[in-house]
C-alpha atoms as a PDB file:
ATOM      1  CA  UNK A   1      87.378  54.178 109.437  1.00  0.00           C
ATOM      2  CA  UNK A   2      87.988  54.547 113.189  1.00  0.00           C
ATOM      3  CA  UNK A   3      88.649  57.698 114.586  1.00  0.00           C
ATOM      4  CA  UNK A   4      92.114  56.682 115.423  1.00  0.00           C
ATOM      5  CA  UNK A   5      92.944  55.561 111.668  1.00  0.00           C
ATOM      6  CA  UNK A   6      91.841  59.336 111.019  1.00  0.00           C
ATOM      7  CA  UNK A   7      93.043  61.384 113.458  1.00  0.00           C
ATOM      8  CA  UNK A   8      96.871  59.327 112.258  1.00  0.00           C
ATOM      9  CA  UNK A   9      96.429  60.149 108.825  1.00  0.00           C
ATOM     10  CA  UNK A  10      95.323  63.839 109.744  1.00  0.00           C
ATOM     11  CA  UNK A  11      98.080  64.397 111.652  1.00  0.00           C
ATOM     12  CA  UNK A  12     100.553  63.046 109.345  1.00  0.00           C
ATOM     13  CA  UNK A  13      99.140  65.408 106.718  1.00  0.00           C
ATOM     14  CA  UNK A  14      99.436  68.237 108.688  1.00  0.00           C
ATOM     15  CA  UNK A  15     103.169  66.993 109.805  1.00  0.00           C
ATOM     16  CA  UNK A  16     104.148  66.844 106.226  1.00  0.00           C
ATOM     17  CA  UNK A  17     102.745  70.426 105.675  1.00  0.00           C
ATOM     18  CA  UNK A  18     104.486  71.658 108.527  1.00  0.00           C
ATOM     19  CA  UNK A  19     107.820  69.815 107.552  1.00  0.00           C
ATOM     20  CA  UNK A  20     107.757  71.081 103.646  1.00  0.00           C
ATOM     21  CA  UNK A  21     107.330  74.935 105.010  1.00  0.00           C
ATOM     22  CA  UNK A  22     110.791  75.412 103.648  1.00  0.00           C
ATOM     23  CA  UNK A  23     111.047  73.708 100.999  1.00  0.00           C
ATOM     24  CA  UNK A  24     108.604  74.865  98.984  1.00  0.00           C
ATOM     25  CA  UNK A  25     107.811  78.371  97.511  1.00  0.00           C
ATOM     26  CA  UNK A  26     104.267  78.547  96.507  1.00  0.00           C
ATOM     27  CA  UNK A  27     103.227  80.064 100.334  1.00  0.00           C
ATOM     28  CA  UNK A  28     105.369  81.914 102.743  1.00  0.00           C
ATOM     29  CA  UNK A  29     107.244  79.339 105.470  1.00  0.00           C
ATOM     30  CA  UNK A  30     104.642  81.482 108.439  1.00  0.00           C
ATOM     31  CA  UNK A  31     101.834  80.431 106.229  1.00  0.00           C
ATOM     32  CA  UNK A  32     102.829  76.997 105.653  1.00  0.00           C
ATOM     33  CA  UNK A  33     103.628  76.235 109.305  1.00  0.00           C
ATOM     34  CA  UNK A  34     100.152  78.139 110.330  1.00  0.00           C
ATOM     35  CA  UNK A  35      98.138  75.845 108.189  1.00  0.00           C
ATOM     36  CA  UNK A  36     100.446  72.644 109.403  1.00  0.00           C
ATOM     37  CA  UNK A  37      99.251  73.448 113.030  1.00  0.00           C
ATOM     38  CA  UNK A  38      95.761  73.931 111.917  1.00  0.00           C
ATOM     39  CA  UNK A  39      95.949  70.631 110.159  1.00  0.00           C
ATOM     40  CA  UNK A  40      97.233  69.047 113.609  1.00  0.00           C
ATOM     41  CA  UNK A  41      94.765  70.316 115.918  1.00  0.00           C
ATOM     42  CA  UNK A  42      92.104  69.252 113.483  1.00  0.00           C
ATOM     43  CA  UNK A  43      93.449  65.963 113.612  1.00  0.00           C
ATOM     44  CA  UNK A  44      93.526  66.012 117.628  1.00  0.00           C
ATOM     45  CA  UNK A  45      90.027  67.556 117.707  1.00  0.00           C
ATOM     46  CA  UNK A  46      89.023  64.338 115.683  1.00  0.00           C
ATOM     47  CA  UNK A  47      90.970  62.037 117.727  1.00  0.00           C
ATOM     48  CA  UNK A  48      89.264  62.921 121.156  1.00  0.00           C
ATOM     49  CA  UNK A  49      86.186  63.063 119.494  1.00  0.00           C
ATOM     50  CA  UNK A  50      84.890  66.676 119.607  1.00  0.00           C
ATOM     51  CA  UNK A  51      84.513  66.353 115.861  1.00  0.00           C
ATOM     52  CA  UNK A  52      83.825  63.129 113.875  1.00  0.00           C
ATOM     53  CA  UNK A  53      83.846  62.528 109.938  1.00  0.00           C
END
């Protein structure tokens, strides 16, 4: 999978986290949006190519 394909599907991950941070109660909405933007700078780390999978 190119790193492109990946860093997408990251990054729509981590949007979806982000999104659901009040919907759901299993985590606090601080956690859940921490975690979201963790999940998105993963995805851009893997997307310029600092990290690859």
């Amino acid at each position: 999978m190119s790193p492109n394909v990946s860093a997408l599907l990251i990054g729509l991950v981590g949007a979806v986290i982000t999104l659901s941070a009040y919907s759901q109660t299993l985590v606090s909405p601080t956690q859940c949006v921490t975690v979201g933007l963790l999940v998105l700078i993963f995805g851009l780390l893997v997307k310029e190519g600092l990290i690859s999978l």
